[in-house]
ModelCIF file with pLDDT and N, C-alpha, C, O atoms, coordinates in Angstrom:
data_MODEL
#
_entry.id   MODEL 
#
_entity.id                         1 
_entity.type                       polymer 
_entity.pdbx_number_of_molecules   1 
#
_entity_poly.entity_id                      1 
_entity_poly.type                           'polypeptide(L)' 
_entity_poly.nstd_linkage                   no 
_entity_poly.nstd_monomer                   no 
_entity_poly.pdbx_seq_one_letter_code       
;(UNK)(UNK)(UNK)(UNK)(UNK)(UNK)(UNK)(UNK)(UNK)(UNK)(UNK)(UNK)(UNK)(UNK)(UNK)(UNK)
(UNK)(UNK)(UNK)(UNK)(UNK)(UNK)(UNK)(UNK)(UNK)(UNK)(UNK)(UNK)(UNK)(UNK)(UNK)(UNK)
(UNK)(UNK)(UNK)(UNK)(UNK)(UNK)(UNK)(UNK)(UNK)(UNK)(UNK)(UNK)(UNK)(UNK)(UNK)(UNK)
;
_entity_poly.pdbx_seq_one_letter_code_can   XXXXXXXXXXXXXXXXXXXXXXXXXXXXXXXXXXXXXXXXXXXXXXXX 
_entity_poly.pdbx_strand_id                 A 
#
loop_
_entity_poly_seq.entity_id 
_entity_poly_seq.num 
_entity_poly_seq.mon_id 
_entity_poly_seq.hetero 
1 1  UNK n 
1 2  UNK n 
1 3  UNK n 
1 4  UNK n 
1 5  UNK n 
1 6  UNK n 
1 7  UNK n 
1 8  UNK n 
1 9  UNK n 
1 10 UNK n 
1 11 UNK n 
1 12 UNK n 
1 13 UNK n 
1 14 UNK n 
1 15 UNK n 
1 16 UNK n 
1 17 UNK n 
1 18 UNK n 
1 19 UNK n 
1 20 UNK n 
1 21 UNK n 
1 22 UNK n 
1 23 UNK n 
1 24 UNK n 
1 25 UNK n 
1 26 UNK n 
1 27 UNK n 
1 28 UNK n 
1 29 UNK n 
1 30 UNK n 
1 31 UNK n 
1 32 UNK n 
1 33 UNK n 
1 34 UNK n 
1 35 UNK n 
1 36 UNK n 
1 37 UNK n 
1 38 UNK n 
1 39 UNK n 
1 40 UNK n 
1 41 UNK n 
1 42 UNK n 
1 43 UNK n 
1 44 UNK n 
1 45 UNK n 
1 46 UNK n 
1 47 UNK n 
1 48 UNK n 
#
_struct_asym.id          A 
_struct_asym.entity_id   1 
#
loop_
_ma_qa_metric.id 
_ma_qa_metric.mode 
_ma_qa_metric.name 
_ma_qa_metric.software_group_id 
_ma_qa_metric.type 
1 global pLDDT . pLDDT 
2 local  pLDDT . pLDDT 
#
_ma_qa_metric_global.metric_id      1 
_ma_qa_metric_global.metric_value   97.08 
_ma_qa_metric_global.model_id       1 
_ma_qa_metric_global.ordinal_id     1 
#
loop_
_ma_qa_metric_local.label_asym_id 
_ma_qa_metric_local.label_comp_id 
_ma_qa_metric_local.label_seq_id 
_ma_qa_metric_local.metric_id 
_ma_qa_metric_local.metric_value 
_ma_qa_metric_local.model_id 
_ma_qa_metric_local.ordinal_id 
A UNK 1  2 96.00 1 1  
A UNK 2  2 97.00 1 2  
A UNK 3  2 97.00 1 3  
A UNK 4  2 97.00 1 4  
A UNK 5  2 97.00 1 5  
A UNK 6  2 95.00 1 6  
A UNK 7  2 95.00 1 7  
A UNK 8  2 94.00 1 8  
A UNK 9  2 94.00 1 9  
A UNK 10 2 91.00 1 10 
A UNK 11 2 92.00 1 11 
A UNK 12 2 96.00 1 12 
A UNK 13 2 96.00 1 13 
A UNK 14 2 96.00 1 14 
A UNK 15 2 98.00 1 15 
A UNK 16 2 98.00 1 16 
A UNK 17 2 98.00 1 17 
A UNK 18 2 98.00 1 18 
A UNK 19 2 98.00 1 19 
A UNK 20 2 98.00 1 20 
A UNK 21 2 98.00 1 21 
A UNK 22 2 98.00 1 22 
A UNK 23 2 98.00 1 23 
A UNK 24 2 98.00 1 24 
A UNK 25 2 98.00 1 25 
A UNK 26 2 98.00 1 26 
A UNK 27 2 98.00 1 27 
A UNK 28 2 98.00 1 28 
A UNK 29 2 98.00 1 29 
A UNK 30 2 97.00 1 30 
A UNK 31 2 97.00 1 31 
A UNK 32 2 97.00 1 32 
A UNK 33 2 98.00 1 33 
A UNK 34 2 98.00 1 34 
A UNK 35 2 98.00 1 35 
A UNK 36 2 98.00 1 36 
A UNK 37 2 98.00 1 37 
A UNK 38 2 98.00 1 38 
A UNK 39 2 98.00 1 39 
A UNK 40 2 98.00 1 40 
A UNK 41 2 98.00 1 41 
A UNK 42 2 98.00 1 42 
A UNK 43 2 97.00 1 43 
A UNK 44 2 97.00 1 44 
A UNK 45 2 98.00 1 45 
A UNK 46 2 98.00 1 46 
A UNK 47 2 98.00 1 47 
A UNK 48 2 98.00 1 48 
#
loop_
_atom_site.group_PDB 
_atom_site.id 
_atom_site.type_symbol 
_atom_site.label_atom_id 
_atom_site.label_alt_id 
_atom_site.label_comp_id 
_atom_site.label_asym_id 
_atom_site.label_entity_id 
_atom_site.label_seq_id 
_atom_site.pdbx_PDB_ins_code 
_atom_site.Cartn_x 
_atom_site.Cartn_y 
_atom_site.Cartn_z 
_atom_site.occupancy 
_atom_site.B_iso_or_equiv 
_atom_site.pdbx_formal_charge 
_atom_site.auth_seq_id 
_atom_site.auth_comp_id 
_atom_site.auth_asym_id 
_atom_site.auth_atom_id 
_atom_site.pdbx_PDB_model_num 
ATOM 1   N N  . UNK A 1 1  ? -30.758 11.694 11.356  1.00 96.00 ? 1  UNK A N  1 
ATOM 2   C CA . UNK A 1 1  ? -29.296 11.748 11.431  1.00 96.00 ? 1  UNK A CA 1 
ATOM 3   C C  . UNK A 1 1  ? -28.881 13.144 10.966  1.00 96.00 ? 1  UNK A C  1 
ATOM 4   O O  . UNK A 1 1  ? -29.413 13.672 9.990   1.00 96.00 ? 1  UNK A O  1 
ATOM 5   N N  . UNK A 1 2  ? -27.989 13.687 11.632  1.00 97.00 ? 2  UNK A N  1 
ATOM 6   C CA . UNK A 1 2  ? -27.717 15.198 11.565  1.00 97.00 ? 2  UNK A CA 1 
ATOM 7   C C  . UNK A 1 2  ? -26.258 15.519 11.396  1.00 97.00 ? 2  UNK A C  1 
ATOM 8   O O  . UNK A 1 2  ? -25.957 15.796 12.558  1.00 97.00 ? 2  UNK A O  1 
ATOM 9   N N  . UNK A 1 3  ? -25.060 15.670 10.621  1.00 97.00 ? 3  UNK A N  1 
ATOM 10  C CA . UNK A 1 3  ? -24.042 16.298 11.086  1.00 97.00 ? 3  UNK A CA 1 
ATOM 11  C C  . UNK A 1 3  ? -23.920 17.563 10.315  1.00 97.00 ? 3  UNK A C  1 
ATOM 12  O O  . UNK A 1 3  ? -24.326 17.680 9.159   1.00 97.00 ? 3  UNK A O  1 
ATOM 13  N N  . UNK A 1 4  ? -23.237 18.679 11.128  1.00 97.00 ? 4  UNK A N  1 
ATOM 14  C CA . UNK A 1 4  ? -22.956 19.291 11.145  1.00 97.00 ? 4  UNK A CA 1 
ATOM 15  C C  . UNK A 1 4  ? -21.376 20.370 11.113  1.00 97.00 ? 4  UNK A C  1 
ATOM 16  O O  . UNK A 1 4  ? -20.688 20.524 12.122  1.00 97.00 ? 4  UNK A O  1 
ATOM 17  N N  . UNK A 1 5  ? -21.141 20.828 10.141  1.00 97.00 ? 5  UNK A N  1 
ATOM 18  C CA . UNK A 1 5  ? -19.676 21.777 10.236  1.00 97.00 ? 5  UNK A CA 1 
ATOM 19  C C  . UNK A 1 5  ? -19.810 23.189 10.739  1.00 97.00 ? 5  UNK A C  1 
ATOM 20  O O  . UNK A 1 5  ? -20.733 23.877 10.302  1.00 97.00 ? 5  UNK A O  1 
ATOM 21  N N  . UNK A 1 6  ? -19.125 23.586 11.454  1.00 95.00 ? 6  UNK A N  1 
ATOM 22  C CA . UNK A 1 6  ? -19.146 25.274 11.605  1.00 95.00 ? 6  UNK A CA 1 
ATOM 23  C C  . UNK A 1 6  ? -17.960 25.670 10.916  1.00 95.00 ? 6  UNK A C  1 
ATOM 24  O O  . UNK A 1 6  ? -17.305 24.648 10.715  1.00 95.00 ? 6  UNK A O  1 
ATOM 25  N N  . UNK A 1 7  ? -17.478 26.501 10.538  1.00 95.00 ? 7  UNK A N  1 
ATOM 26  C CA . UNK A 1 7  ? -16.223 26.883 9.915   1.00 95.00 ? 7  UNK A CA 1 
ATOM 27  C C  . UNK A 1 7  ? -15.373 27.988 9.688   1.00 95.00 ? 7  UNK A C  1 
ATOM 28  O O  . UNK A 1 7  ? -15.433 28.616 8.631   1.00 95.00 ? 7  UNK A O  1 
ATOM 29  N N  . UNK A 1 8  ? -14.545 28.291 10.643  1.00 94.00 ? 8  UNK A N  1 
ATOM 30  C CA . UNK A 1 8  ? -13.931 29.629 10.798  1.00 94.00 ? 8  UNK A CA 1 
ATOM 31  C C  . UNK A 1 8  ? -12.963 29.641 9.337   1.00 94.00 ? 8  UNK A C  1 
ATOM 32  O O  . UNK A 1 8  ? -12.853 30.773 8.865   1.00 94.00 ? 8  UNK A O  1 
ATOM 33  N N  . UNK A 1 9  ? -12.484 28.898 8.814   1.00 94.00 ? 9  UNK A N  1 
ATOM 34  C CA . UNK A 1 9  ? -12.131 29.157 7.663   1.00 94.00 ? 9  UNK A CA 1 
ATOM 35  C C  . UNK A 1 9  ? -11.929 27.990 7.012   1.00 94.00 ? 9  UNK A C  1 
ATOM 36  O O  . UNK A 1 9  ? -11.266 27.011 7.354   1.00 94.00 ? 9  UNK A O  1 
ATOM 37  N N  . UNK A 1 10 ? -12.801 28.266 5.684   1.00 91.00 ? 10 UNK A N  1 
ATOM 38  C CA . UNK A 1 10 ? -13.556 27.515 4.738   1.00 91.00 ? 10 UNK A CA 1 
ATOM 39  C C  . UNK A 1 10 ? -11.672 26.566 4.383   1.00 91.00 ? 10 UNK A C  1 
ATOM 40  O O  . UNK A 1 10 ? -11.228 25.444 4.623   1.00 91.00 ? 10 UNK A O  1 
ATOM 41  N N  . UNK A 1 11 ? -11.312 27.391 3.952   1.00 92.00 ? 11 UNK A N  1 
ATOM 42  C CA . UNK A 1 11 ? -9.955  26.729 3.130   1.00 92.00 ? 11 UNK A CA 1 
ATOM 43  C C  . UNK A 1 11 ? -8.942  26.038 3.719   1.00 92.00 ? 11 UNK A C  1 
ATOM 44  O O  . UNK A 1 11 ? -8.457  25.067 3.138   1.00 92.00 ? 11 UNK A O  1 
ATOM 45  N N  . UNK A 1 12 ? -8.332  26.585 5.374   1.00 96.00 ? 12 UNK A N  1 
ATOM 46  C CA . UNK A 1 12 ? -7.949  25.727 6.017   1.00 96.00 ? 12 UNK A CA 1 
ATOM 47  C C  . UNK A 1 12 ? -8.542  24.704 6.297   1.00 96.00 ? 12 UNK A C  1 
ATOM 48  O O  . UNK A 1 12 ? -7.918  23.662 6.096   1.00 96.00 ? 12 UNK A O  1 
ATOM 49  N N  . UNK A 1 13 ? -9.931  24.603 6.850   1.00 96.00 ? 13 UNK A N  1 
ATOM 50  C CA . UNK A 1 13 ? -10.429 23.154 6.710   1.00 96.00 ? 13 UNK A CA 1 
ATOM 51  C C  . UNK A 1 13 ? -10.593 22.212 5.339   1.00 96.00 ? 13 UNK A C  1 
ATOM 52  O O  . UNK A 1 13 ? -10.609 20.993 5.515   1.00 96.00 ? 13 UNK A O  1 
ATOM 53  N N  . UNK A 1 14 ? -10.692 22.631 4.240   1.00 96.00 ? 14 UNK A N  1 
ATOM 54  C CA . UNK A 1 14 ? -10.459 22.374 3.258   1.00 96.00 ? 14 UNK A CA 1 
ATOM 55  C C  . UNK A 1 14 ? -9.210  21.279 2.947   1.00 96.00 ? 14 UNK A C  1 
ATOM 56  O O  . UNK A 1 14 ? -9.093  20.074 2.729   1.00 96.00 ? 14 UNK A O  1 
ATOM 57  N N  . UNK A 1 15 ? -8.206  22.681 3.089   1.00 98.00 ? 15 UNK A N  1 
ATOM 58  C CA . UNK A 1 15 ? -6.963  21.931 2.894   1.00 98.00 ? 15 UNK A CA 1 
ATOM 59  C C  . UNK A 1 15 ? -6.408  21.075 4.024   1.00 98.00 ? 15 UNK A C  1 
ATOM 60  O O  . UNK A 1 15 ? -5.352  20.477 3.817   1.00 98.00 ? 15 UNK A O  1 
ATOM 61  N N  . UNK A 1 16 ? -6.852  20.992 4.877   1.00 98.00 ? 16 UNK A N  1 
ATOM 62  C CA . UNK A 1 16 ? -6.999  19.883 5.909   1.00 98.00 ? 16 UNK A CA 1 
ATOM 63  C C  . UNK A 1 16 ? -7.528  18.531 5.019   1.00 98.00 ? 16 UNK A C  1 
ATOM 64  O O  . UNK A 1 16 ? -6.774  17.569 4.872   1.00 98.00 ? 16 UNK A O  1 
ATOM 65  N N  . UNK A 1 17 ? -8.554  18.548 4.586   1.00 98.00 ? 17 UNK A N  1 
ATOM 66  C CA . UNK A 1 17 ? -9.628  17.134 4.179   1.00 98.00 ? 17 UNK A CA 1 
ATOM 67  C C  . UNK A 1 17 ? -8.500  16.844 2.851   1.00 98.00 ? 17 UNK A C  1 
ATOM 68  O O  . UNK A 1 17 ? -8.412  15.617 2.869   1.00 98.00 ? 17 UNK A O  1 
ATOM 69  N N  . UNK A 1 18 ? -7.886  17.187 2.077   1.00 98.00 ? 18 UNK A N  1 
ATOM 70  C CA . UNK A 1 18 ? -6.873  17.518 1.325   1.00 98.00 ? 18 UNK A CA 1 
ATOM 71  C C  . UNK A 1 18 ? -6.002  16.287 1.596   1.00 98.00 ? 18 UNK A C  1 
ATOM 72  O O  . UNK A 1 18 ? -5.902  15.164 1.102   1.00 98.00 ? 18 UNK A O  1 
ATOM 73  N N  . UNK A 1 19 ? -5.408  16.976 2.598   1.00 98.00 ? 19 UNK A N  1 
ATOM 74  C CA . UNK A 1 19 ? -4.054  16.216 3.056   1.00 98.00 ? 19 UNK A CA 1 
ATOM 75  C C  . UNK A 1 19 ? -4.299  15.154 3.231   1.00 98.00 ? 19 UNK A C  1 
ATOM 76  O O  . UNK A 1 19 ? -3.593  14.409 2.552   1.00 98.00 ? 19 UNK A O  1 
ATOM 77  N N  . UNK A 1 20 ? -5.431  14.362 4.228   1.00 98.00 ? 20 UNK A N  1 
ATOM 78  C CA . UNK A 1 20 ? -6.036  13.318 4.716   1.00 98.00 ? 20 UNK A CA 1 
ATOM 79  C C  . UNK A 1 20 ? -5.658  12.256 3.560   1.00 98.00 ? 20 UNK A C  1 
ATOM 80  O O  . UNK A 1 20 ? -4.975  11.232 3.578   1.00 98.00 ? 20 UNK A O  1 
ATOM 81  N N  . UNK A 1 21 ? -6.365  12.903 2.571   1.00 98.00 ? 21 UNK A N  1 
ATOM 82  C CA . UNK A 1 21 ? -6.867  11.855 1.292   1.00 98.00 ? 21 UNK A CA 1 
ATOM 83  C C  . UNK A 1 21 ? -5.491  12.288 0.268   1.00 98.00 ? 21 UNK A C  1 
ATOM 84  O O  . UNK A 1 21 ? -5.370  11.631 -0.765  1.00 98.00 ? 21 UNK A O  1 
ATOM 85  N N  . UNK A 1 22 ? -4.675  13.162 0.499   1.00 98.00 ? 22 UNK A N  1 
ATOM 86  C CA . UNK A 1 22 ? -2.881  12.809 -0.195  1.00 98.00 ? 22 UNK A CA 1 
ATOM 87  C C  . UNK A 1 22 ? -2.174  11.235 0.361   1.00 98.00 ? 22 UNK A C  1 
ATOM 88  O O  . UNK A 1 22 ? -1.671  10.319 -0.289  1.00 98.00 ? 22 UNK A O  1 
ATOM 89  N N  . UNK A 1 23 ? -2.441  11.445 2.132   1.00 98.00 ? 23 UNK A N  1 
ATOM 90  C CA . UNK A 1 23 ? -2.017  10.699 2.598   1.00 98.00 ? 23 UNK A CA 1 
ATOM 91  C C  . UNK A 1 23 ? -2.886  8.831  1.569   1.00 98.00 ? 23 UNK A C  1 
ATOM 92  O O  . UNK A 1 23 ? -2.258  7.929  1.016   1.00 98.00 ? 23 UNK A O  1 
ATOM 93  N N  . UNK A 1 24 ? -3.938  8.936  1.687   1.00 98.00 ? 24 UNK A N  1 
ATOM 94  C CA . UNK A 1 24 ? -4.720  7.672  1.691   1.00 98.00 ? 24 UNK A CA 1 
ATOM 95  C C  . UNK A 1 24 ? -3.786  7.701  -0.245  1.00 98.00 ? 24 UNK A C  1 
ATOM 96  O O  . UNK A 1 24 ? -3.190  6.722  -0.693  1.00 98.00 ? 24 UNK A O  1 
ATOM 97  N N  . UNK A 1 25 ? -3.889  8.623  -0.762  1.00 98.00 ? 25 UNK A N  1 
ATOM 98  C CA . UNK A 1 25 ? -3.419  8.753  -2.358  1.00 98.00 ? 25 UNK A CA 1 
ATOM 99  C C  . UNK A 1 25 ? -1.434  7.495  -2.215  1.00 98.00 ? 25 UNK A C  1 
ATOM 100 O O  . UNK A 1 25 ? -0.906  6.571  -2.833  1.00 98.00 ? 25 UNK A O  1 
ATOM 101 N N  . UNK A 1 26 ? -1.204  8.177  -1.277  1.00 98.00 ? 26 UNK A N  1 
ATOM 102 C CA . UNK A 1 26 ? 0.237   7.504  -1.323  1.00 98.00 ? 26 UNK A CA 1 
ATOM 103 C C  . UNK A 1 26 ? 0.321   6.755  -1.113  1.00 98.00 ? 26 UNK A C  1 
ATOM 104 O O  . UNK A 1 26 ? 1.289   6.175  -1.605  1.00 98.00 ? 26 UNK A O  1 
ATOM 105 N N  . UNK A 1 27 ? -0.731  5.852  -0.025  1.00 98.00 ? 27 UNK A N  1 
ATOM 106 C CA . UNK A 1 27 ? -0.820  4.674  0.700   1.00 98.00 ? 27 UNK A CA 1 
ATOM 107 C C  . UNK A 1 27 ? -1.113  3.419  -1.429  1.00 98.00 ? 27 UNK A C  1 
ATOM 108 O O  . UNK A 1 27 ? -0.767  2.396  -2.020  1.00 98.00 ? 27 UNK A O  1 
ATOM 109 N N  . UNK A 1 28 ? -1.817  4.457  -1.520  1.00 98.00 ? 28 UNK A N  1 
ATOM 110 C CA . UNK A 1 28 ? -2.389  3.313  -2.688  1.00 98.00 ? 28 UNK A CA 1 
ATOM 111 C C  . UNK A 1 28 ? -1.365  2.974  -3.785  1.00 98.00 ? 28 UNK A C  1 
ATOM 112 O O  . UNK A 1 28 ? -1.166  1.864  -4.277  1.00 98.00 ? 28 UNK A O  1 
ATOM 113 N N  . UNK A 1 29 ? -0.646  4.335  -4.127  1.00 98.00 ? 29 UNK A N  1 
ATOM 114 C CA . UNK A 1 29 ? 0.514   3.921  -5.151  1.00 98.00 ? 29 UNK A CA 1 
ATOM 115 C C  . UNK A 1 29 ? 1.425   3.022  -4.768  1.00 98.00 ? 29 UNK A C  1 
ATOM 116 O O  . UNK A 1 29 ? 2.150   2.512  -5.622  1.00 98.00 ? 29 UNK A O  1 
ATOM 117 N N  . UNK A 1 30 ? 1.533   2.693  -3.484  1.00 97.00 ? 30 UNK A N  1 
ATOM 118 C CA . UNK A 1 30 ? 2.390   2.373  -3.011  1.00 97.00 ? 30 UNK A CA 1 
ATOM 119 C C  . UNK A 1 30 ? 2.092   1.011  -2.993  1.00 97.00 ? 30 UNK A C  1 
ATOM 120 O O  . UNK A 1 30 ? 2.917   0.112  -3.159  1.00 97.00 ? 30 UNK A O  1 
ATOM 121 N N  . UNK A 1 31 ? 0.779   0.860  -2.768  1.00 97.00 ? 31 UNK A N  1 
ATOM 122 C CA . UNK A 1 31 ? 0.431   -0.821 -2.853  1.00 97.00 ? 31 UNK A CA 1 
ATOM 123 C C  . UNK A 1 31 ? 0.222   -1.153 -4.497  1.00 97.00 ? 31 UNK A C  1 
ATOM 124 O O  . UNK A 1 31 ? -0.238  -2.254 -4.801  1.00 97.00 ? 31 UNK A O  1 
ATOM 125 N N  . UNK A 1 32 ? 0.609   -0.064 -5.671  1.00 97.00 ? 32 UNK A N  1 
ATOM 126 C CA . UNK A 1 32 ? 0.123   -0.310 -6.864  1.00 97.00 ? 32 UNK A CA 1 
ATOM 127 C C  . UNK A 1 32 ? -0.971  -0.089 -7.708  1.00 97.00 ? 32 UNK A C  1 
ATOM 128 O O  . UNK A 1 32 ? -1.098  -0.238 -8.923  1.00 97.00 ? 32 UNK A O  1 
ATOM 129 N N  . UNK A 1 33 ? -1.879  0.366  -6.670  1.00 98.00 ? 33 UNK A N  1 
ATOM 130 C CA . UNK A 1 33 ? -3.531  0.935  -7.253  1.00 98.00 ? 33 UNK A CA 1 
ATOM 131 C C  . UNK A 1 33 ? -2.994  2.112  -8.270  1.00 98.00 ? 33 UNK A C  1 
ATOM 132 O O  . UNK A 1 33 ? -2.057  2.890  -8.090  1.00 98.00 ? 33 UNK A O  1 
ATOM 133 N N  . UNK A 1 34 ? -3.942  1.989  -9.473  1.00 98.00 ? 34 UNK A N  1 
ATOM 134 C CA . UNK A 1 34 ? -3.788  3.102  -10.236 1.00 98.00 ? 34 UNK A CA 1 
ATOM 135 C C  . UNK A 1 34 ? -5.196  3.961  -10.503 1.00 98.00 ? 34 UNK A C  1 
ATOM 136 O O  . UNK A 1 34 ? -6.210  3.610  -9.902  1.00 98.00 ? 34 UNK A O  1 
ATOM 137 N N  . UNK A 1 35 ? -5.229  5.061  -11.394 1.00 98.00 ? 35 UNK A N  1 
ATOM 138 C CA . UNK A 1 35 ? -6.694  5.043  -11.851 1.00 98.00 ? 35 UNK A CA 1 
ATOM 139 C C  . UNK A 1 35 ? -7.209  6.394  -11.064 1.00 98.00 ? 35 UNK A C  1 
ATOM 140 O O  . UNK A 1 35 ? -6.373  7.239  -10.745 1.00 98.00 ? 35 UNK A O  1 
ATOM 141 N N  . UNK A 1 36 ? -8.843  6.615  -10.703 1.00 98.00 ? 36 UNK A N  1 
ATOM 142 C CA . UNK A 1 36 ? -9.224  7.725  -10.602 1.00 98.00 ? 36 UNK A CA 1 
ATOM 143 C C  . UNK A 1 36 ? -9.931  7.463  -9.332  1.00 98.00 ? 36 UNK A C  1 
ATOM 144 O O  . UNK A 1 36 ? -10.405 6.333  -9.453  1.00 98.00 ? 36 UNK A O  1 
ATOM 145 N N  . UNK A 1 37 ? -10.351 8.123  -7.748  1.00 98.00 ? 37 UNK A N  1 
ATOM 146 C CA . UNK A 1 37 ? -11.270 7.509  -6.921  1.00 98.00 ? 37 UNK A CA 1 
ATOM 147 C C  . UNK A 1 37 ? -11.812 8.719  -6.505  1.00 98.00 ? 37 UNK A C  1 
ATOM 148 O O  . UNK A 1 37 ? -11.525 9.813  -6.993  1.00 98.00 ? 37 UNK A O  1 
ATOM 149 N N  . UNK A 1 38 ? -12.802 8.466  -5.365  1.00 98.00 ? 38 UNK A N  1 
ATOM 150 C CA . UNK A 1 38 ? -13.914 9.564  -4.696  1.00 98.00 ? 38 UNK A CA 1 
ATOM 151 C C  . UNK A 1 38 ? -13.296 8.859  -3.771  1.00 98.00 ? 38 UNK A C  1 
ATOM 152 O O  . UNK A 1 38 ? -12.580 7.858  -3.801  1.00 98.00 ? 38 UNK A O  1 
ATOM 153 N N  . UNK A 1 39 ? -13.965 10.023 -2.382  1.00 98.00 ? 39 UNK A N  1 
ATOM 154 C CA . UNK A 1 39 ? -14.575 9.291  -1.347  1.00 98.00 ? 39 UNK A CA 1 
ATOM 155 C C  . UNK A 1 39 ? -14.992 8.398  -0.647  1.00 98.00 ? 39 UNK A C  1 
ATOM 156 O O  . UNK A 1 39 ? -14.935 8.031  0.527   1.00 98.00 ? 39 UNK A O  1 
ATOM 157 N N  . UNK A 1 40 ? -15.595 7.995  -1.940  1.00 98.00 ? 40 UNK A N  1 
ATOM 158 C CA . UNK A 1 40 ? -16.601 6.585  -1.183  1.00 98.00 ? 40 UNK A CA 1 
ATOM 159 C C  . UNK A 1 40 ? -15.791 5.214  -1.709  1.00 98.00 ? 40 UNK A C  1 
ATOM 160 O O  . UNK A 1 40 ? -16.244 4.136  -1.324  1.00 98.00 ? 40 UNK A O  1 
ATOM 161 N N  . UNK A 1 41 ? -14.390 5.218  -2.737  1.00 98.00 ? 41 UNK A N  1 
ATOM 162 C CA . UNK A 1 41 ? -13.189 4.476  -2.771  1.00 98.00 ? 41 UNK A CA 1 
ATOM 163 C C  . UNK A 1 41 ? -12.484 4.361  -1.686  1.00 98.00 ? 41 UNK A C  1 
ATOM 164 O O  . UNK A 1 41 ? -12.019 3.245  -1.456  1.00 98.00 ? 41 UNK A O  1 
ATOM 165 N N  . UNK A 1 42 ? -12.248 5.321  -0.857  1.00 98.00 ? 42 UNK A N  1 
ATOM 166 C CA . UNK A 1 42 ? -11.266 5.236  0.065   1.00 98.00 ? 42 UNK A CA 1 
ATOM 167 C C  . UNK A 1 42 ? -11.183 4.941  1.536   1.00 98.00 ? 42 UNK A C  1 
ATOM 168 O O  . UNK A 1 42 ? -11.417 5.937  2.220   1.00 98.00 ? 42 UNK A O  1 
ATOM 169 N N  . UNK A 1 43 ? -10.945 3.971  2.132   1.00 97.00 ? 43 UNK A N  1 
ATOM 170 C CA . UNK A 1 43 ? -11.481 3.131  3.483   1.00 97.00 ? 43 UNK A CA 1 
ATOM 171 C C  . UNK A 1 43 ? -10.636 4.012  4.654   1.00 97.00 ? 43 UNK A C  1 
ATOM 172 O O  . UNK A 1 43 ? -9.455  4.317  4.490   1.00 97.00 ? 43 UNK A O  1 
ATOM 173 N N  . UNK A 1 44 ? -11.238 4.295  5.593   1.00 97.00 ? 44 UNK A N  1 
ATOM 174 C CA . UNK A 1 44 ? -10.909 5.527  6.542   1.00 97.00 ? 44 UNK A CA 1 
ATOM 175 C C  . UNK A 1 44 ? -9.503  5.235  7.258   1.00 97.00 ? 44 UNK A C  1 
ATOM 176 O O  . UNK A 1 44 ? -8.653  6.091  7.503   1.00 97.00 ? 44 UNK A O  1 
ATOM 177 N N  . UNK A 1 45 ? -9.444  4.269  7.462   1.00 98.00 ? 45 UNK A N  1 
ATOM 178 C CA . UNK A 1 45 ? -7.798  3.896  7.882   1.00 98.00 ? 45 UNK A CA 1 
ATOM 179 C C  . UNK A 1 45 ? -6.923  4.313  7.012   1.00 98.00 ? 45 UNK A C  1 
ATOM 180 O O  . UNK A 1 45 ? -6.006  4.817  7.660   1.00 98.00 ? 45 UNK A O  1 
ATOM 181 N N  . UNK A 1 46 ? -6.710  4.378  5.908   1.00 98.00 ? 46 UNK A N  1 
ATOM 182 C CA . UNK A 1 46 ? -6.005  4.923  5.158   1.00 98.00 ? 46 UNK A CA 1 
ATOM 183 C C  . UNK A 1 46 ? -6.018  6.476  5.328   1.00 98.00 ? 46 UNK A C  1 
ATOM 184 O O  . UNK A 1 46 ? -5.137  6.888  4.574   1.00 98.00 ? 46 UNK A O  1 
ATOM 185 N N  . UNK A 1 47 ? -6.631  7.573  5.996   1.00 98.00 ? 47 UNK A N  1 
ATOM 186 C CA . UNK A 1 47 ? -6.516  8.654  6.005   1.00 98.00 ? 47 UNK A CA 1 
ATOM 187 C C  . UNK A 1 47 ? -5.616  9.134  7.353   1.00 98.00 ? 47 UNK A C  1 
ATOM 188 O O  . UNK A 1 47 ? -5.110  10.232 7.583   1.00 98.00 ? 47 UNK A O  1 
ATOM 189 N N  . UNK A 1 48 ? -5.608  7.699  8.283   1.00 98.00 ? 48 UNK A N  1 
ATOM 190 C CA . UNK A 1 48 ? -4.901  8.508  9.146   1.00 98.00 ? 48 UNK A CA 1 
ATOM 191 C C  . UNK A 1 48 ? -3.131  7.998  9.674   1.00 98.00 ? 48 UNK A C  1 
ATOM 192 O O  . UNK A 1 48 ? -2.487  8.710  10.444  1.00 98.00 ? 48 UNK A O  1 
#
C-alpha cells in the first residue's frame, strides 16, 4: 500500500488539512463533545 503527496506548497496544503478538521472541531462543540482529539478521533464525514 503506497500513498503519496507531491507539494507545491507545504503550508497552503497544510492550512488546507487545517480547515477540514476546524470544520469537524465545530461540528463537535456543537453536538457538545469536549476535551482533546487526533486524527484517528475524527470520522471523515465530519470534515466535509
Amino acid at each position: 500500500i503506497e500513498y503519496r503527496l507531491q507539494l507545491e506548497s507545504n503550508p497552503e496544503f497544510t492550512g488546507s488539512v487545517l480547515i477540514a478538521y476546524a470544520r469537524a472541531a465545530f461540528r463537535l462543540a456543537k453536538k457538545g463533545e469536549t476535551g482533546c482529539h487526533t486524527v484517528f478521533d475524527i470520522a471523515p464525514a465530519l470534515l466535509m
